[in-house]
Protein backbone atom coordinates (compact mmCIF):
# COMPACT_ATOMS: atom_id res chain seq x y z
CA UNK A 1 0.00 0.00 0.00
CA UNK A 2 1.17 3.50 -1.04
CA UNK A 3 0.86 6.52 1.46
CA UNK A 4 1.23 9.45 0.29
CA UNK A 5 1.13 13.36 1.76
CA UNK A 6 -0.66 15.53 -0.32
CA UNK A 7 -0.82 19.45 -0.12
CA UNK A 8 -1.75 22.23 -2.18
CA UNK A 9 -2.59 25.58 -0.63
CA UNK A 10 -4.75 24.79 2.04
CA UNK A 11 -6.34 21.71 1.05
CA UNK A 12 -3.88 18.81 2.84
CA UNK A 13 -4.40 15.45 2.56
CA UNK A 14 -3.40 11.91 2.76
CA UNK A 15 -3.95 9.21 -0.10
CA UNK A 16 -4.08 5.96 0.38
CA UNK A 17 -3.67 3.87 -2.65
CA UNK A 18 -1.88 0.25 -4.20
CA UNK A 19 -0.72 2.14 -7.25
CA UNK A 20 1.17 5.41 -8.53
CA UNK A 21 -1.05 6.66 -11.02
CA UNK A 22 -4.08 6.51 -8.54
CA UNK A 23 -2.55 8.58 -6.44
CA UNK A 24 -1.40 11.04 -9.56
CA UNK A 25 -5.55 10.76 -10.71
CA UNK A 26 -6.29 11.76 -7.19
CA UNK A 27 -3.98 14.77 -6.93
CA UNK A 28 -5.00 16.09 -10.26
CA UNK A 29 -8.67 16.11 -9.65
CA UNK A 30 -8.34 17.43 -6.45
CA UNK A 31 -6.02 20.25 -8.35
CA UNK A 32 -8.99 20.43 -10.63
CA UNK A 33 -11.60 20.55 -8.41
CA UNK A 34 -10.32 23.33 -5.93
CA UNK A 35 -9.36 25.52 -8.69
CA UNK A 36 -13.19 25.21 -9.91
CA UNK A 37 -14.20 26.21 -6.55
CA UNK A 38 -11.77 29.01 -6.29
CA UNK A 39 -12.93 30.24 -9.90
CA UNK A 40 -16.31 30.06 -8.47
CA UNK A 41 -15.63 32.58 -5.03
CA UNK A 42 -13.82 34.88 -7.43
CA UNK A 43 -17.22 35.14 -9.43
CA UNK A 44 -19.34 35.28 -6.05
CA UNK A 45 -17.74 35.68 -3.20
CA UNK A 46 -20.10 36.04 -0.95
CA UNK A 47 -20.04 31.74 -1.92
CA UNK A 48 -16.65 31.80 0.43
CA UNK A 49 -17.85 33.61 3.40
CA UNK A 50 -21.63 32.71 4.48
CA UNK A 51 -22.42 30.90 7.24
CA UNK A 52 -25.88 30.38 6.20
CA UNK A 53 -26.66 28.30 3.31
CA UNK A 54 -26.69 29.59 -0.22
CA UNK A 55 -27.60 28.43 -3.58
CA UNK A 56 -27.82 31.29 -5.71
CA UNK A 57 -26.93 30.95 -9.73
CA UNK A 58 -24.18 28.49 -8.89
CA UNK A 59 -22.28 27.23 -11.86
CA UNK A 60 -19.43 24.80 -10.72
CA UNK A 61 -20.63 21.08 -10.50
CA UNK A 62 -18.35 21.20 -7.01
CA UNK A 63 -19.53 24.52 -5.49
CA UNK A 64 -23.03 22.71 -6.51
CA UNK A 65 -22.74 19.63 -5.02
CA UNK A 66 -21.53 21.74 -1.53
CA UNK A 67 -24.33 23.85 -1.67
CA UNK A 68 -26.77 21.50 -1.73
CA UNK A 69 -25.58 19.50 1.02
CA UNK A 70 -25.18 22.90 2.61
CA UNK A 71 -28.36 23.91 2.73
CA UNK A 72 -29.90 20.07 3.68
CA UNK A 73 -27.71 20.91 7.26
CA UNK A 74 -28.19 24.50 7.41
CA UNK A 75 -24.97 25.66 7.17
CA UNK A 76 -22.67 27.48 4.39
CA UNK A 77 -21.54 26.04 1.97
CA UNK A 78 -17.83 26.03 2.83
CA UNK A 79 -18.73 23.72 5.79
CA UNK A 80 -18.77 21.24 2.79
CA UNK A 81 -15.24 22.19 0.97
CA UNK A 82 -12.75 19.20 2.82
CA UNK A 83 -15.51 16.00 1.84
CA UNK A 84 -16.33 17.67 -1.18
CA UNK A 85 -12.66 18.30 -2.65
CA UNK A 86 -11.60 14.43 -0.94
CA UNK A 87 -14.71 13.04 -2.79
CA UNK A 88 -13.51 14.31 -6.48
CA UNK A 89 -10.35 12.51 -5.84
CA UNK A 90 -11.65 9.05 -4.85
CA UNK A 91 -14.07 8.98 -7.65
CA UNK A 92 -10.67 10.05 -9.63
CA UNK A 93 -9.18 7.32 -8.82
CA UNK A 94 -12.41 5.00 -9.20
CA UNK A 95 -12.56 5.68 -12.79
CA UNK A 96 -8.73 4.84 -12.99
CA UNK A 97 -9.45 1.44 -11.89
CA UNK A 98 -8.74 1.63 -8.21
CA UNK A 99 -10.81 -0.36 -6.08
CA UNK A 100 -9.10 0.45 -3.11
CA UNK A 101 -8.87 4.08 -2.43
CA UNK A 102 -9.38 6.49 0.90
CA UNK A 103 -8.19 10.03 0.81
CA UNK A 104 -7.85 11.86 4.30
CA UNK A 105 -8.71 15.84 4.05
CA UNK A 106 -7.71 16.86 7.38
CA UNK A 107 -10.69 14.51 9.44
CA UNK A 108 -12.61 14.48 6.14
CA UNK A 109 -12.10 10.98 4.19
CA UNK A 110 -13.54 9.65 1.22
CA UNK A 111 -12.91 5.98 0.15
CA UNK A 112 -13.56 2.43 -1.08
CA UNK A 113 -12.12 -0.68 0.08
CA UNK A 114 -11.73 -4.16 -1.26
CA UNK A 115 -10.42 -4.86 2.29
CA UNK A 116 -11.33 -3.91 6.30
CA UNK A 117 -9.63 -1.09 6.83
CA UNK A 118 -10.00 0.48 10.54
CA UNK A 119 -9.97 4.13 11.14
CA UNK A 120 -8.80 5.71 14.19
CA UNK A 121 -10.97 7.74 16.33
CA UNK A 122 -9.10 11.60 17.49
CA UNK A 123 -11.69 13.48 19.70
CA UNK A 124 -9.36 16.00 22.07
CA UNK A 125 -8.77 14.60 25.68
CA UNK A 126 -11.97 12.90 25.77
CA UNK A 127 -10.95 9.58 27.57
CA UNK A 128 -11.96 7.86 24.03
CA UNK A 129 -9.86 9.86 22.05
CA UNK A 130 -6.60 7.10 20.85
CA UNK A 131 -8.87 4.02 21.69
CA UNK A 132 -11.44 3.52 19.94
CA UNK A 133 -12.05 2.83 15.78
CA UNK A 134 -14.14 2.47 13.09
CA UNK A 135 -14.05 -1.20 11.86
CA UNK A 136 -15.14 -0.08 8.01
CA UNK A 137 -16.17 -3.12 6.21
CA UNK A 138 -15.32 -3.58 2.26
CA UNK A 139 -17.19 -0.73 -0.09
CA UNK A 140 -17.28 -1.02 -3.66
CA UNK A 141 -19.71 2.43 -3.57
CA UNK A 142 -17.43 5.39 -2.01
CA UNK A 143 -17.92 6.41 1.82
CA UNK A 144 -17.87 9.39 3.46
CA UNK A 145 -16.65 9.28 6.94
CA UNK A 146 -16.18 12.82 8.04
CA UNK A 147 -15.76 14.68 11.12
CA UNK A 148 -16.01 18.12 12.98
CA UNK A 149 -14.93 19.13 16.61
CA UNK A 150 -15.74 22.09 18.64
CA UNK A 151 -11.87 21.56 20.47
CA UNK A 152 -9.55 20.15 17.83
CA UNK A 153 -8.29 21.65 14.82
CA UNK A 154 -8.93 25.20 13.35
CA UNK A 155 -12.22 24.68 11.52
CA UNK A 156 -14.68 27.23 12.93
CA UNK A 157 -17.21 25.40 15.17
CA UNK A 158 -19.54 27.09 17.42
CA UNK A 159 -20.25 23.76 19.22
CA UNK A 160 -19.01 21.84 22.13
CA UNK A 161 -18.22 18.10 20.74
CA UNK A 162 -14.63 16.57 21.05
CA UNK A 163 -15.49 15.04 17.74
CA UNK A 164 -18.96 14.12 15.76
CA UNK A 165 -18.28 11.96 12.82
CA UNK A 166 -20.74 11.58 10.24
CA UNK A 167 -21.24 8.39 7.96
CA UNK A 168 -23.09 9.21 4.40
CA UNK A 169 -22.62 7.75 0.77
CA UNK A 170 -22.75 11.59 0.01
CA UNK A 171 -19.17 12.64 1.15
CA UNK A 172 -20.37 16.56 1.02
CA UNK A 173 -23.18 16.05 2.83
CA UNK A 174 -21.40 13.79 5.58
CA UNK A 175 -19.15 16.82 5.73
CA UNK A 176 -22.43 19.89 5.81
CA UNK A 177 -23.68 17.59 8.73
CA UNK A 178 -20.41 16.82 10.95
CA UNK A 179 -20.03 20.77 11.20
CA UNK A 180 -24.10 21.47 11.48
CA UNK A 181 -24.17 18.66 14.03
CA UNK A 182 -20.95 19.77 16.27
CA UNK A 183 -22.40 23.00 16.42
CA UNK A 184 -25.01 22.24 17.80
CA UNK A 185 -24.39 19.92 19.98
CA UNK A 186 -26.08 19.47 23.50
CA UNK A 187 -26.67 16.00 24.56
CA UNK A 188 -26.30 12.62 23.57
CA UNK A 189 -29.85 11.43 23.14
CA UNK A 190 -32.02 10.13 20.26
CA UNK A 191 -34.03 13.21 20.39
CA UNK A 192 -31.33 15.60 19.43
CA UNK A 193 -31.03 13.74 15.99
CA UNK A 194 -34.28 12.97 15.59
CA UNK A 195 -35.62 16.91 15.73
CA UNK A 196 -33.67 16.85 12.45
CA UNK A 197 -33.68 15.58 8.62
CA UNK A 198 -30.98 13.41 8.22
CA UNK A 199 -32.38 12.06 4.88
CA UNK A 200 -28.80 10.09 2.98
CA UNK A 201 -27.05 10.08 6.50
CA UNK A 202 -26.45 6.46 7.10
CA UNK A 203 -25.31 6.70 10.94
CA UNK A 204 -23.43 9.30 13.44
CA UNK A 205 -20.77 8.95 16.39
CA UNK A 206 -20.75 12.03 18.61
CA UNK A 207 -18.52 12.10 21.27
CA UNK A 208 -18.50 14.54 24.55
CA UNK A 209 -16.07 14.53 26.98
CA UNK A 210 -16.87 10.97 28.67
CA UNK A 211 -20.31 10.69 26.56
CA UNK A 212 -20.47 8.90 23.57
CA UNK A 213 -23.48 7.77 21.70
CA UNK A 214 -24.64 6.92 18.02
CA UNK A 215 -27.45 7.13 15.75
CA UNK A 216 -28.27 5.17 12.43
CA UNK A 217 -25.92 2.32 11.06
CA UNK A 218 -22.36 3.12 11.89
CA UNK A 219 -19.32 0.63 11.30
CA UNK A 220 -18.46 -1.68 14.56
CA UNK A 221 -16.42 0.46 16.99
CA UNK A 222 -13.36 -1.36 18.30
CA UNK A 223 -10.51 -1.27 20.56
CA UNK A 224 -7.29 0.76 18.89
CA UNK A 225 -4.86 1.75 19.49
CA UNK A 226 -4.36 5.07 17.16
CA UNK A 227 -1.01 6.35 16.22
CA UNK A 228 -1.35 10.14 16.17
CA UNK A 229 1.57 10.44 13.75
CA UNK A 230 -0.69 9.55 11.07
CA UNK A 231 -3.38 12.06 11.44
CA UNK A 232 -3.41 14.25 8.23
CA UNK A 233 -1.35 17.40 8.92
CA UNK A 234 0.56 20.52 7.47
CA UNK A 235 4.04 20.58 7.19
């Protein structure tokens, strides 16, 4: 397996991938589709700065695809950028013949697996932060596993989670909801998902301090040991 560090402005990454030119098909379309999005806030930018969501006379496919999920989890439509950008690479690489592919976009991933492949669980100094994982079963449709926090990381939240990781076959709108959920987070109870429309969310971890609970279908959690060298950062 190839790992590779990936970086171009301010989008940083990790690929995972068993072959060099799925990992040049991923960088390229992620090339591809942030300068679409950055062509896009040069046209509008009022796109690059709401907090609220906005689909007015949008005419990238990628600012599209974040808007929409966007506006699903009441949030702007930048909330959306890291799943959206990750998810343009892994389909990259999908159409290049990989069937094993996960790119990392700083907690944001998008993959498919031909194998199990477990994925670490970083939520601040919550006493389940470094020991817990997803277990993520084989996917031959792409995944998006993405997550927000309220005390890690320099994403704007306006929450309190350690981390709330959100499970969706649409990697934007796994991203929308991650930051809508963490922000407003308040308890770990059925009803605080339920007062909402999670329509093509397939399941949610949230985890507070000592609290953690879940809603929908989520991956088995395990016992893990996570090594927090490997967590997707800037150099």
């Amino acid at each position: 397996m190839i790992r590779e560090h990936f970086q171009y402005r301010t989008t940083i990454t990790t690929i995972l991938a068993e072959e060099e030119r799925h990992i040049r098909a991923a960088k390229n379309a992620m090339v591809d589709a942030r300068s679409e999005l950055e062509r896009e806030i040069i046209r509008d930018p009022f796109f690059g700065s709401t907090y609220d969501p906005y689909t007015t006379e949008i005419s990238s496919p990628v600012a599209q695809r974040m808007a929409v999920a966007s506006e699903s989890a009441g949030v702007g439509p930048m909330a959306a950028v890291a799943g959206t950008i990750a998810w343009s690479g892994v389909e990259a690489m999908q159409d290049a013949g990989a069937t094993f592919a996960v790119i990392d976009n700083g907690g944001d991933i998008a993959l498919i697996t031909d194998r199990e492949v477990t994925i670490g669980i970083h939520a601040g100094t919550s006493p389940f932060s470094g020991n817990l994982a997803f277990r993520v079963s084989p996917q031959d449709a792409i995944l998006g596993i993405c997550t927000s926090s309220a005390t890690v990381g320099p994403s704007v939240s306006f929450g309190t989670a350690d981390a709330v990781t959100v499970f969706s076959r649409n990697v934007s709108l796994a991203d929308a909801w991650a930051t809508s959920l963490c922000n407003d987070f308040t308890e770990c109870s059925d009803a605080f998902f339920q007062a909402r429309d999670l329509r093509g969310v397939c399941g949610i971890c949230a985890i507070a301090g000592d609290l953690l609970c879940r809603w929908g279908r989520l991956p088995d959690i395990v016992r893990a040991s996570v090594d927090t060298s490997l967590i997707t950062a800037g150099r």
